[in-house]
C-alpha atoms as a PDB file:
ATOM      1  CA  UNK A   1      70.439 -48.945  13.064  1.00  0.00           C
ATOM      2  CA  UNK A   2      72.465 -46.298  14.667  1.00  0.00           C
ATOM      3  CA  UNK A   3      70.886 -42.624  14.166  1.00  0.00           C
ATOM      4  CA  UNK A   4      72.108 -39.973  12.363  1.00  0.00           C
ATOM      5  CA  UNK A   5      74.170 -36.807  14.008  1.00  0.00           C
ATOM      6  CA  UNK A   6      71.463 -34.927  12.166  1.00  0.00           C
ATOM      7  CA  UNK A   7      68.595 -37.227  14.204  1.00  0.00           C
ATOM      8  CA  UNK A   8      71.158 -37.094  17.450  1.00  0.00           C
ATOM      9  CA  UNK A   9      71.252 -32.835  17.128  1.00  0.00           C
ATOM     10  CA  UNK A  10      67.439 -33.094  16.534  1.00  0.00           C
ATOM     11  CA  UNK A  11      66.822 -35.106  19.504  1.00  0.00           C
ATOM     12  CA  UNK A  12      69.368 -32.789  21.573  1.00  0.00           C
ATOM     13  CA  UNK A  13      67.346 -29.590  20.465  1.00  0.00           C
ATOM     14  CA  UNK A  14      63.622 -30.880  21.060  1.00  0.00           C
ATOM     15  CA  UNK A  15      64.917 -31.530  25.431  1.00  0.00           C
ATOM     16  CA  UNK A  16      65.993 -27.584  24.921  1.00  0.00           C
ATOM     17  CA  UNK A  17      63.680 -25.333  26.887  1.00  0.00           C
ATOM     18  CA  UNK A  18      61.747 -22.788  24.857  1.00  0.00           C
ATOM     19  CA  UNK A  19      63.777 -19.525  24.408  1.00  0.00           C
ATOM     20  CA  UNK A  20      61.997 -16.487  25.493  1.00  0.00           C
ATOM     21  CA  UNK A  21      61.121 -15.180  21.761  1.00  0.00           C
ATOM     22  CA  UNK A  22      59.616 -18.331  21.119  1.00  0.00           C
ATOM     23  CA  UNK A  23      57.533 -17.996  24.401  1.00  0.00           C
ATOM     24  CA  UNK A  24      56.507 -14.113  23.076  1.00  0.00           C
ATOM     25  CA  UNK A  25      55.910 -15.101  19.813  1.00  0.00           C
ATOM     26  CA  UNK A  26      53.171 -17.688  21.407  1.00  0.00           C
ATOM     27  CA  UNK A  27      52.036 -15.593  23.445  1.00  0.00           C
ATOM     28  CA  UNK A  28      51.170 -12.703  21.130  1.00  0.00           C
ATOM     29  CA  UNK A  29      49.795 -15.435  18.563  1.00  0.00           C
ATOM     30  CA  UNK A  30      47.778 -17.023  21.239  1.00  0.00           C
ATOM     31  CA  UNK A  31      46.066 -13.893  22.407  1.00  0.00           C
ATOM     32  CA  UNK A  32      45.654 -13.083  18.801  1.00  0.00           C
ATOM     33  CA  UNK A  33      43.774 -16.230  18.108  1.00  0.00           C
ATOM     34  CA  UNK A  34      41.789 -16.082  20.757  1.00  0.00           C
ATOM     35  CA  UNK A  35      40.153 -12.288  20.432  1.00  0.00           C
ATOM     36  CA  UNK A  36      39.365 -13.259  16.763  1.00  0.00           C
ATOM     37  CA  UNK A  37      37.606 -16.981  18.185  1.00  0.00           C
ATOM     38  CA  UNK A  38      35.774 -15.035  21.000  1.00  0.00           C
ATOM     39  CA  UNK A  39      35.442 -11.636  20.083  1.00  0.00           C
ATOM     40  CA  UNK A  40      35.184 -12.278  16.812  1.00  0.00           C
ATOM     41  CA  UNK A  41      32.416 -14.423  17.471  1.00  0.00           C
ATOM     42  CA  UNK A  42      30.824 -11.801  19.263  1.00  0.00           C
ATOM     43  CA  UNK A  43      30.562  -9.120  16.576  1.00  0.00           C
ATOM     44  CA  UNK A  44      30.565 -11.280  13.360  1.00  0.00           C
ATOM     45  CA  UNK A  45      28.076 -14.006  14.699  1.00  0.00           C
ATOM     46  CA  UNK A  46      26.470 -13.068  17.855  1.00  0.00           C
ATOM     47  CA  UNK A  47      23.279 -12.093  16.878  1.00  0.00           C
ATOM     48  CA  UNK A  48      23.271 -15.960  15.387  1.00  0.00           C
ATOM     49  CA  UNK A  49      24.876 -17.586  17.960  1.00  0.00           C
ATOM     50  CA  UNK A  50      23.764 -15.759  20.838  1.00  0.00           C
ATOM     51  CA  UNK A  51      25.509 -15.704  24.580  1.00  0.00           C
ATOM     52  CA  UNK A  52      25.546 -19.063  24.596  1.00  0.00           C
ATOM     53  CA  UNK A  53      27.691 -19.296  21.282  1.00  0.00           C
ATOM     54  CA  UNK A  54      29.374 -16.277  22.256  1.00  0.00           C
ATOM     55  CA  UNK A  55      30.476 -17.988  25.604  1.00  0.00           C
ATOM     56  CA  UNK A  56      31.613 -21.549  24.265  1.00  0.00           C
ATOM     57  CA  UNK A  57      33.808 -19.929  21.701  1.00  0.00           C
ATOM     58  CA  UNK A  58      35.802 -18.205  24.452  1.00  0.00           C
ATOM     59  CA  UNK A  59      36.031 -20.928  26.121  1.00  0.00           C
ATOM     60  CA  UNK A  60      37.151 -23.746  23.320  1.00  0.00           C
ATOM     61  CA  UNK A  61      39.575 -21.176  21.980  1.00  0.00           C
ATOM     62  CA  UNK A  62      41.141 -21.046  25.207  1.00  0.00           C
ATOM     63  CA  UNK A  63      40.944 -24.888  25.132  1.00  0.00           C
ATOM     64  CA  UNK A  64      42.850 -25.619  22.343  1.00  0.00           C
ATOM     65  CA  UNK A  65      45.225 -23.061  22.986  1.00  0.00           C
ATOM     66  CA  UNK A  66      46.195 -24.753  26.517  1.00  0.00           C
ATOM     67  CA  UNK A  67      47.341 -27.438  24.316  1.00  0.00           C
ATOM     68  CA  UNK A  68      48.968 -26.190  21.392  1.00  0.00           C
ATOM     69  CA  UNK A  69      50.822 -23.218  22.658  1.00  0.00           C
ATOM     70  CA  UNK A  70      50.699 -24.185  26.498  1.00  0.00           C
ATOM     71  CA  UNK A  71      53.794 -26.093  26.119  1.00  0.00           C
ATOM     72  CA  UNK A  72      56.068 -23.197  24.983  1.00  0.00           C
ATOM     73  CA  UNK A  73      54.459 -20.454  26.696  1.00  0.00           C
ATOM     74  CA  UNK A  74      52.311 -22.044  29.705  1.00  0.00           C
ATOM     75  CA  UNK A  75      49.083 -20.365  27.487  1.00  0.00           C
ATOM     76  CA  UNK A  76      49.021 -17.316  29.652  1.00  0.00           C
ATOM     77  CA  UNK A  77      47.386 -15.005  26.722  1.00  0.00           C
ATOM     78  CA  UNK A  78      46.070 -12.702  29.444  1.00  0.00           C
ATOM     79  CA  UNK A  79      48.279 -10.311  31.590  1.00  0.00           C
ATOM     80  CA  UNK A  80      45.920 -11.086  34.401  1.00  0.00           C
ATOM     81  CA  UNK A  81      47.296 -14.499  34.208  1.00  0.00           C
ATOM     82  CA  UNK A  82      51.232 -13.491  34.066  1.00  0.00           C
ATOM     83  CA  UNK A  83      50.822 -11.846  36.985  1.00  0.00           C
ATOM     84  CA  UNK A  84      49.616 -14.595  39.125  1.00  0.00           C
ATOM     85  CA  UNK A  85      52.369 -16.479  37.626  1.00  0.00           C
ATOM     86  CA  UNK A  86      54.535 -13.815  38.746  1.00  0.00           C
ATOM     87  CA  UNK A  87      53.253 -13.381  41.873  1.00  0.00           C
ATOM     88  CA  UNK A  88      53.521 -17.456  42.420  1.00  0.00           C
ATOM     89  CA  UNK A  89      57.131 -17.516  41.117  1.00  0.00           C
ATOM     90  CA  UNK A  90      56.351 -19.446  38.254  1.00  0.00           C
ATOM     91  CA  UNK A  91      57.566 -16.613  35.820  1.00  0.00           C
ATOM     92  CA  UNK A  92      60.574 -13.958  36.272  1.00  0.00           C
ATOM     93  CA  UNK A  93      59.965 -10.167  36.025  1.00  0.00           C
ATOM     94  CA  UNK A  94      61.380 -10.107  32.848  1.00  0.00           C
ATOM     95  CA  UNK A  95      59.583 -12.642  31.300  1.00  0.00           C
ATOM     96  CA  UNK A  96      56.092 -11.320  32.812  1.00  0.00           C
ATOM     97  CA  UNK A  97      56.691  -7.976  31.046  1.00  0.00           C
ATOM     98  CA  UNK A  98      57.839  -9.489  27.564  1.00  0.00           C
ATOM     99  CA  UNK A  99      54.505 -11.137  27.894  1.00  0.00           C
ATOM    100  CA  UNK A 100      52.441  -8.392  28.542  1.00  0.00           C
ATOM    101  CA  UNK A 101      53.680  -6.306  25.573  1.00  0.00           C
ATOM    102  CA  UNK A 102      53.124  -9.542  23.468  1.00  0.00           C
ATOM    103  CA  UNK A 103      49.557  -9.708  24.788  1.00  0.00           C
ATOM    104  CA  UNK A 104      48.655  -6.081  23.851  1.00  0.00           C
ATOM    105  CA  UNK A 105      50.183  -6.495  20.996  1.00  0.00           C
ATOM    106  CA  UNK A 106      48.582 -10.111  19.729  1.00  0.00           C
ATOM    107  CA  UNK A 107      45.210  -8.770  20.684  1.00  0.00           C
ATOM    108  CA  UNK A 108      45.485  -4.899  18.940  1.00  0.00           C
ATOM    109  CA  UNK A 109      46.214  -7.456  15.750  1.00  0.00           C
ATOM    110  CA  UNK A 110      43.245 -10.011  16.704  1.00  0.00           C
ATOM    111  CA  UNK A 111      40.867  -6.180  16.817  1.00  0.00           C
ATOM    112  CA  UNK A 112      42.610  -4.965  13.544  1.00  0.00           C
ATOM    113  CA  UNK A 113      41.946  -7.856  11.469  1.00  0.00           C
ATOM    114  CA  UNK A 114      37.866  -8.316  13.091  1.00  0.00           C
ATOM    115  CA  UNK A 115      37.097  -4.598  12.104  1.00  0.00           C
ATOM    116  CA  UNK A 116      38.588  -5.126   8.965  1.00  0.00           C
ATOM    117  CA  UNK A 117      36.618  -8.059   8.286  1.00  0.00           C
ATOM    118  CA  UNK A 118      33.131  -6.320   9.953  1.00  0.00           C
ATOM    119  CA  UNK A 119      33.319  -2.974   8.208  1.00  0.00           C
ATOM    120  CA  UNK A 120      32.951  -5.100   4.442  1.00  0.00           C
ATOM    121  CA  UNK A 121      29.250  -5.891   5.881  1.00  0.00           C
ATOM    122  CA  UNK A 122      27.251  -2.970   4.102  1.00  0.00           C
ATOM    123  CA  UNK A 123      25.366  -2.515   6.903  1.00  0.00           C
ATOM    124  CA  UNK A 124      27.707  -2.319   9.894  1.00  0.00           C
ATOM    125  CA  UNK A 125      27.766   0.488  12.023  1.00  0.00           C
ATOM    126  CA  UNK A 126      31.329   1.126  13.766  1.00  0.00           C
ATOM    127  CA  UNK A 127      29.212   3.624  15.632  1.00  0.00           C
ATOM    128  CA  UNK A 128      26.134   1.864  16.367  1.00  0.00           C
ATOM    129  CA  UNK A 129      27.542  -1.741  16.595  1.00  0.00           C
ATOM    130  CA  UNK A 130      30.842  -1.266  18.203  1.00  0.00           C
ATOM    131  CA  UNK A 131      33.652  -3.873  17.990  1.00  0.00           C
ATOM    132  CA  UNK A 132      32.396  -5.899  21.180  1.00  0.00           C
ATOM    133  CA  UNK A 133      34.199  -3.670  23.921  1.00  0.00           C
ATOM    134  CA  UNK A 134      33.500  -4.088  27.293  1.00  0.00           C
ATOM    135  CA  UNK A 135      31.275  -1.177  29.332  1.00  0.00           C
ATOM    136  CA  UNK A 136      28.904  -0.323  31.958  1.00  0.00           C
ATOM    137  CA  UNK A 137      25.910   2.238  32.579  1.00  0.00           C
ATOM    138  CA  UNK A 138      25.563   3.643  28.736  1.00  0.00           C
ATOM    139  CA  UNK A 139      27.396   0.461  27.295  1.00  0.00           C
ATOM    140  CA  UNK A 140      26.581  -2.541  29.243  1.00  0.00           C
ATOM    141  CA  UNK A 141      25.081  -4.671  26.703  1.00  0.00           C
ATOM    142  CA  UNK A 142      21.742  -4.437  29.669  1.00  0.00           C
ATOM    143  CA  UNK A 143      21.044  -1.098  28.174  1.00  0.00           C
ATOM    144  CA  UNK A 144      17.460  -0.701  27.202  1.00  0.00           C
ATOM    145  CA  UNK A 145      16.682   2.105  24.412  1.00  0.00           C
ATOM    146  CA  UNK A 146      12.213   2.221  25.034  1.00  0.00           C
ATOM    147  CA  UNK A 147      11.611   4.981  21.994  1.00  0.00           C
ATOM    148  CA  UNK A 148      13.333   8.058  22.989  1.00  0.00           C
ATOM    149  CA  UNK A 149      14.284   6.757  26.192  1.00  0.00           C
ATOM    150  CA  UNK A 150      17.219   5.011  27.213  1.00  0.00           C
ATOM    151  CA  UNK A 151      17.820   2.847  30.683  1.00  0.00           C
ATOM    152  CA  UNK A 152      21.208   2.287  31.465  1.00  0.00           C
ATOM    153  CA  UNK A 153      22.604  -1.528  32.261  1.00  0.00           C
ATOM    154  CA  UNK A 154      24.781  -2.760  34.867  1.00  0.00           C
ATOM    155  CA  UNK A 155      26.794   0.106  36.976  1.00  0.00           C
ATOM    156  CA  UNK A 156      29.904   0.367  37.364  1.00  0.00           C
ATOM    157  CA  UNK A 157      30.287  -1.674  41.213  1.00  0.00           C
ATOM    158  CA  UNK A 158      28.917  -4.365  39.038  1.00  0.00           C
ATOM    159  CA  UNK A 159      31.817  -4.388  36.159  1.00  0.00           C
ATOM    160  CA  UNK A 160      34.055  -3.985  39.058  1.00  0.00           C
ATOM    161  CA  UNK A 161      32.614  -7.310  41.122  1.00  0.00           C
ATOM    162  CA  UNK A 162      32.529  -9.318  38.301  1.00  0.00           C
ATOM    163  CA  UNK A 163      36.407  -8.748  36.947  1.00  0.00           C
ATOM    164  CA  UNK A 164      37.728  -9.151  40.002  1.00  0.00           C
ATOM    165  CA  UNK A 165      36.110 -11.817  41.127  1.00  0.00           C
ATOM    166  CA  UNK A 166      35.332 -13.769  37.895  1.00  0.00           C
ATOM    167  CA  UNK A 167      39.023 -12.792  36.598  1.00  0.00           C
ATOM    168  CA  UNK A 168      40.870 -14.529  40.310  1.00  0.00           C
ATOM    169  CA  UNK A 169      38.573 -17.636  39.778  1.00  0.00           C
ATOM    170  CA  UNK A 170      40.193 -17.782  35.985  1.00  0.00           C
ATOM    171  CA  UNK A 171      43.811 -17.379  37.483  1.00  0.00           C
ATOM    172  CA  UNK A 172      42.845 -19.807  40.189  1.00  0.00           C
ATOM    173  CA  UNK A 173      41.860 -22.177  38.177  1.00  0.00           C
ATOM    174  CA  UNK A 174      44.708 -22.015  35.754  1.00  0.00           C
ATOM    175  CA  UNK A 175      47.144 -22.338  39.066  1.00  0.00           C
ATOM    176  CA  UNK A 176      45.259 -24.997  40.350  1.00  0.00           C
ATOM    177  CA  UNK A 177      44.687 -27.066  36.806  1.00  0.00           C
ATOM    178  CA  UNK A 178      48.570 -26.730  36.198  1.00  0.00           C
ATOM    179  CA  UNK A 179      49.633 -27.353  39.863  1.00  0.00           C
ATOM    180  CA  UNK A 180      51.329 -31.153  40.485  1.00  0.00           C
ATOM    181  CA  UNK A 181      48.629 -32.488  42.471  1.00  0.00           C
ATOM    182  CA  UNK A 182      46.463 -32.031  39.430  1.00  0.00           C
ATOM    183  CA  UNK A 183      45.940 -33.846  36.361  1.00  0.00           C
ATOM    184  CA  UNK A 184      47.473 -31.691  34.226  1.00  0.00           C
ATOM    185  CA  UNK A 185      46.516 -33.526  31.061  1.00  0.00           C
ATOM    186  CA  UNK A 186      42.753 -32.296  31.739  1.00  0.00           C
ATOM    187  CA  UNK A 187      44.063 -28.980  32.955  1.00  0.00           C
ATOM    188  CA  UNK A 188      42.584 -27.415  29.066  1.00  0.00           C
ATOM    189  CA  UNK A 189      39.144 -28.848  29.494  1.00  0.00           C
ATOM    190  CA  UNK A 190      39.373 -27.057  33.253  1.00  0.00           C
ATOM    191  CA  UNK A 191      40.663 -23.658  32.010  1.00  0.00           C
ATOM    192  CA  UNK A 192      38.782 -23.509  28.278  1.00  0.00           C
ATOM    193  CA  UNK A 193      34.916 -24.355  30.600  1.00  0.00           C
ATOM    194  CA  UNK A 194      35.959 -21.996  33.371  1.00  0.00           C
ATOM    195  CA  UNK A 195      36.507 -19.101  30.803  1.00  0.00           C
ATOM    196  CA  UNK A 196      32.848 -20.440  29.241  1.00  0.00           C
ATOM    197  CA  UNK A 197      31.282 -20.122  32.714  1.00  0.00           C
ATOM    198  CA  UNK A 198      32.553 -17.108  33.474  1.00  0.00           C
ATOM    199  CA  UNK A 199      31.290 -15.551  30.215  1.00  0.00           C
ATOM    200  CA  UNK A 200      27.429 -16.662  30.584  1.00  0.00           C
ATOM    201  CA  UNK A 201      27.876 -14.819  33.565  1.00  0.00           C
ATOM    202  CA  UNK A 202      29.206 -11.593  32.985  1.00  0.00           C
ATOM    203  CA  UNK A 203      28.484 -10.872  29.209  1.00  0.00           C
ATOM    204  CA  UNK A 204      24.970  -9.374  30.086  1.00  0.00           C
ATOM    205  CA  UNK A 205      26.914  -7.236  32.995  1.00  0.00           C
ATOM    206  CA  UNK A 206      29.915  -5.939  31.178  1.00  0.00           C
ATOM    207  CA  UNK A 207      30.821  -7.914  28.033  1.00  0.00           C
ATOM    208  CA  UNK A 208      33.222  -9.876  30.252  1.00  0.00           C
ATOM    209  CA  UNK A 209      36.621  -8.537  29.921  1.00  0.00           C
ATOM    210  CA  UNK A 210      38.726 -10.712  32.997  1.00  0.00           C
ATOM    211  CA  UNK A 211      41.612  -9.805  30.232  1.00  0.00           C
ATOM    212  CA  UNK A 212      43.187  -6.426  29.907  1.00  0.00           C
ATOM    213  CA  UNK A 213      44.736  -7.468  26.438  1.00  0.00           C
ATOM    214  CA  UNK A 214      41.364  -8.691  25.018  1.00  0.00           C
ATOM    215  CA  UNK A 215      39.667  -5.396  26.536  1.00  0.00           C
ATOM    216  CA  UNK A 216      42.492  -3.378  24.963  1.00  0.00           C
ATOM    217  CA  UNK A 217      42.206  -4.936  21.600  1.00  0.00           C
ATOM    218  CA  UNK A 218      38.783  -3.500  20.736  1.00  0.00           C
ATOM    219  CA  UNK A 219      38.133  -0.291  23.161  1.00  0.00           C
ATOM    220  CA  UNK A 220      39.797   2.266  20.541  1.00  0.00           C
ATOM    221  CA  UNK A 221      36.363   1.028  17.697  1.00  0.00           C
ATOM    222  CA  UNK A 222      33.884   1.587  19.688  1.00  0.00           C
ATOM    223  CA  UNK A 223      32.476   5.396  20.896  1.00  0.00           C
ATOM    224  CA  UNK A 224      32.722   5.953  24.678  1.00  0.00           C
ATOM    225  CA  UNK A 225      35.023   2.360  25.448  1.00  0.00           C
ATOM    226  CA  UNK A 226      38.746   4.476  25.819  1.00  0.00           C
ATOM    227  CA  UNK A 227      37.306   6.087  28.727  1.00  0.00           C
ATOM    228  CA  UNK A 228      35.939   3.006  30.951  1.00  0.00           C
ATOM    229  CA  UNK A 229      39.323   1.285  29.919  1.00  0.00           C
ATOM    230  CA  UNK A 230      40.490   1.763  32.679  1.00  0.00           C
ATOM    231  CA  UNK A 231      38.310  -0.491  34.431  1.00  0.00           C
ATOM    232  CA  UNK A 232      39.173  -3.373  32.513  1.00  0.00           C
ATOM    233  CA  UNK A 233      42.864  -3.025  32.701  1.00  0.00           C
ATOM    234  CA  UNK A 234      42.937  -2.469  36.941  1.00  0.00           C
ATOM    235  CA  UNK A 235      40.145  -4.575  38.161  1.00  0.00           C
ATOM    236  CA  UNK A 236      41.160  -8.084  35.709  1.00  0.00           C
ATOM    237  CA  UNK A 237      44.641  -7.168  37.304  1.00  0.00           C
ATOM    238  CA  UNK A 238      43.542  -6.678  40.599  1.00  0.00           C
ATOM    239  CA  UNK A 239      41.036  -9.966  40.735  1.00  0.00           C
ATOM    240  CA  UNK A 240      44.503 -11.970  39.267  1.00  0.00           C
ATOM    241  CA  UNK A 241      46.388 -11.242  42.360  1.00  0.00           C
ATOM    242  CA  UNK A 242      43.687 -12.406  44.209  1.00  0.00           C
ATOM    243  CA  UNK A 243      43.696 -15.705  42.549  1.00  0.00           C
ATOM    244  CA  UNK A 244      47.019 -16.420  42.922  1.00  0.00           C
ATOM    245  CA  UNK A 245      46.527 -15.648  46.954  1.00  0.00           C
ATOM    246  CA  UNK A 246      43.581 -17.818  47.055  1.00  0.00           C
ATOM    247  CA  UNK A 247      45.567 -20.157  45.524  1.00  0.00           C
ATOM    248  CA  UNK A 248      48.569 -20.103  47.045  1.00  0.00           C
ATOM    249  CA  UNK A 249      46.802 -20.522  50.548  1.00  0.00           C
ATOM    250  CA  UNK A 250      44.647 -23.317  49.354  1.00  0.00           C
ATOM    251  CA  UNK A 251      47.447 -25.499  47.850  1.00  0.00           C
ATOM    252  CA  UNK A 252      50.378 -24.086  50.176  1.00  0.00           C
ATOM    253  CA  UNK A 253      52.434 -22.932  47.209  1.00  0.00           C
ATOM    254  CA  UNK A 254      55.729 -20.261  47.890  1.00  0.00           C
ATOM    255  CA  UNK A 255      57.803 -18.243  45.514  1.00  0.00           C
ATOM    256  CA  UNK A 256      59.935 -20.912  44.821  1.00  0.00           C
ATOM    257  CA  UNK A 257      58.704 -22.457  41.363  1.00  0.00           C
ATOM    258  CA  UNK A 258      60.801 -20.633  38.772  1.00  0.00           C
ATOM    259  CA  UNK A 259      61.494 -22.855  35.907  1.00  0.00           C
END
């Protein structure tokens, strides 16, 4: 049976490449799902599911994002990311920046919609409990409060070694798990544990930002996290450049991968 011209124009459109709003609009729904699956974890269910839950649902949110948005967007949902790609050649200018502002913007949605949902619990404290920002000194989650006497957590040179270098091994990863010597199939399962890893590390340190627009999303509910944002815009940046180099010595990759 012949097909239809309606099947024919179907066919036609699903070899189309994704146009660029469809790649933002993925983008800023990705990063939205995935601050409410890990940081909503976090504030709604981390004191039941502890680090460990905390950690895994980072991690399989990422997962399952790789898969169901990575085809239209490549699953950046983290400016760090995008500017590996962008640094590899894998993304234009233009397209890096329309991802950015669709990363702020997916994850200032993902915060709205946690606090909203956290502030109907009678006894939640904006103050007190925060909206899972990342800090040091005064707001590493390491702080000890001993009666009337508090001992500050990790410093600062700690936040600072574990974004750059836990935020490159991310973007490495993601390179590397996506590169055509890989199996690219598995590349979710690569990315989604990496991001797990990396947060049973670094939660206890900083809260584990190694993503400006996850960072960004939450820093304006919590007392004291606008002024360290800083920190967690640079140093995630800073540690995905370094990825990419890693990267692009280890596999011998040049700016010539624009698709």
């Amino acid at each position: 049976m012949s097909p239809t011209a309606q099947e024919v124009a179907e066919d036609l459109t699903d070899l189309q490449p994704p146009t660029l709003g469809r790649k933002v609009f993925a983008e800023a729904l990705g990063t939205f799902v995935l601050v409410l699956g890990g940081v909503g974890t976090a504030v709604l269910a981390g004191s039941r599911v502890g680090a460990l839950g905390v950690a895994l649902a980072f991690g399989l949110t990422l997962l399952f994002l790789v898969y169901s948005i990575g085809p239209i967007s490549g699953c950046h949902v983290n400016p760090a990311v995008t500017v590996g790609q962008l640094l590899l050649g894998r993304v234009t200018i233009v397209v890096a920046a329309a991802y950015w502002v669709a990363q702020i913007i997916g994850g200032l949605i993902g915060g709205a919609v946690i606090y909203a949902v956290a502030k109907n619990l009678p006894s939640y404290d904006r103050a007190k409990d925060g909206l899972g920002a990342n800090g040091w000194g005064a707001h590493s989650p390491s702080k000890l409060t001993l009666g009337e006497i508090t001992i500050n957590g990790y410093g600062l040179a700690a936040a600072i070694t574990v974004e750059v270098i836990l935020t490159a091994l991310l973007v490495f990863v993601v390179l590397a798990s996506t590169d055509q010597l890989s199996d690219v199939p598995l590349a979710g399962l690569s990315i989604g544990l990496t991001l797990a890893v990396i947060h049973l590390i670094s939660i206890p340190v900083d809260n584990t930002s190694v993503n400006p627009a996850r960072s960004i999303a939450v820093a304006f509910y919590q007392d004291g996290a606008p002024a360290q944002l800083w920190a967690f815009i640079a140093f995630p940046l800073i540690g995905g450049a370094l990825g990419a180099l890693v990267y692009s010595l280890m596999f011998g990759r040049s700016r010539n991968m624009i698709s």
